[in-house]
Protein backbone atom coordinates (compact mmCIF):
# COMPACT_ATOMS: atom_id res chain seq x y z
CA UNK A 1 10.54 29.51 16.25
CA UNK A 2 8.07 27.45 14.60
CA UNK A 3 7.51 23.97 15.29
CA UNK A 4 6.74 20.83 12.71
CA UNK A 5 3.77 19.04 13.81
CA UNK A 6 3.98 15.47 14.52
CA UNK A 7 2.21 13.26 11.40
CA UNK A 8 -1.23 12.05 12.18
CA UNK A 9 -1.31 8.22 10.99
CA UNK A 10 -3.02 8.85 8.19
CA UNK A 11 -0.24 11.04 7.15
CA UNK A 12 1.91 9.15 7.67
CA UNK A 13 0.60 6.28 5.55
CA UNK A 14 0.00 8.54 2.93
CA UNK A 15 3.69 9.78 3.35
CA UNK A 16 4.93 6.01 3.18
CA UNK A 17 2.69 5.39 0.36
CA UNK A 18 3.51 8.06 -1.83
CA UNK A 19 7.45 7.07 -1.33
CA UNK A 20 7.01 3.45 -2.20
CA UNK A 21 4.04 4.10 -4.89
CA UNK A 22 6.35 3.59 -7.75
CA UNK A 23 8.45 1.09 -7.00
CA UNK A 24 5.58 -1.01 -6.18
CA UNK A 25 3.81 -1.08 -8.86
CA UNK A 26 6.77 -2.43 -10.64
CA UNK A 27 6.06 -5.53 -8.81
CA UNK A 28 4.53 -8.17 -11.26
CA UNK A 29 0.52 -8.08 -10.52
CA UNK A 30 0.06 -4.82 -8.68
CA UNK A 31 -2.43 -2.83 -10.82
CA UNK A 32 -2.50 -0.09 -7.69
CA UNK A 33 -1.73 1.35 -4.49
CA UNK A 34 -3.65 3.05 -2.05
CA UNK A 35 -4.34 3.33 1.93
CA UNK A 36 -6.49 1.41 3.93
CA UNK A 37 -8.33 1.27 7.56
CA UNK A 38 -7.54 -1.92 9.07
CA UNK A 39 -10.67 -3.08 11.18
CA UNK A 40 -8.88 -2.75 14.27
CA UNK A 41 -7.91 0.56 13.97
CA UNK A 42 -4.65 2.31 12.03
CA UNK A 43 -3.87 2.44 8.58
CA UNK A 44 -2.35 0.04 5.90
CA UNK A 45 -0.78 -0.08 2.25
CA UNK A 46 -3.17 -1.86 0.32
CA UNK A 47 -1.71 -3.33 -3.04
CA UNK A 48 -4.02 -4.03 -5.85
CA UNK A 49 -3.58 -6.99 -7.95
CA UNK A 50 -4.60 -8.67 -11.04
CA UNK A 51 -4.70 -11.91 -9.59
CA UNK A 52 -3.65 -13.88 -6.50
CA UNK A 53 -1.54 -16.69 -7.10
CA UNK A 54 1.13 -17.19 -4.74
CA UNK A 55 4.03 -16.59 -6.84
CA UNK A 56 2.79 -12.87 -6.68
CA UNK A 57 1.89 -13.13 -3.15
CA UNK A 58 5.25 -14.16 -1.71
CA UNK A 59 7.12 -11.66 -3.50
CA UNK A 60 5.25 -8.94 -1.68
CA UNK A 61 6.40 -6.94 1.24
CA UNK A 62 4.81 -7.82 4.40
CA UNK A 63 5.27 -4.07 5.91
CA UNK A 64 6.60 -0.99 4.96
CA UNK A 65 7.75 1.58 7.38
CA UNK A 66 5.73 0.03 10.19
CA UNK A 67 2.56 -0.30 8.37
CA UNK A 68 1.36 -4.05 7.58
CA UNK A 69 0.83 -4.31 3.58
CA UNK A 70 -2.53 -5.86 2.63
CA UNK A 71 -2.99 -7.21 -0.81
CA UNK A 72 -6.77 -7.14 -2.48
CA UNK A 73 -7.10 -8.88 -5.95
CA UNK A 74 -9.02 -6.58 -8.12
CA UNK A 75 -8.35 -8.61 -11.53
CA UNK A 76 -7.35 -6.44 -14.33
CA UNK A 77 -7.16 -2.26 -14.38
CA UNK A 78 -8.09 -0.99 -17.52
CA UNK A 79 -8.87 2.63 -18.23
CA UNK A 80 -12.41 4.02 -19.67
């Protein structure tokens, strides 16, 4: 019998992030979405937006599936 192995963190952020990835960038002003190291210690969803006005702010989650979201405004994506 062969047993799963537990998630590290980091897994399981990616796990979370790769599940939500899609709908979030649906949300109005997220240009991306990606993992991040919180300075003390665990993992986050970072959400990268075009700007930072606080109609786009309150419409974003606060957590998702235990992990806080953090929002970093990043202006405008646009590919090269």
């Amino acid at each position: 019998m062969v047993m799963a192995m537990a998630a590290t963190p980091y897994e399981h952020a990616v796990a979370v992030k790769n599940r939500q990835a899609a709908q979030l960038m649906r949300l109005p002003g997220v240009v991306g979405v990606g993992v991040g190291r919180l300075t003390r210690g665990g993992f986050c969803i970072r959400l990268y937006l075009s700007s930072g006005g606080s109609k786009i702010l309150e419409r974003l989650p606060k957590e998702l599936d235990g992990l806080p979201v953090v929002p970093e405004v990043v202006g405008d994506v646009v590919a090269r």
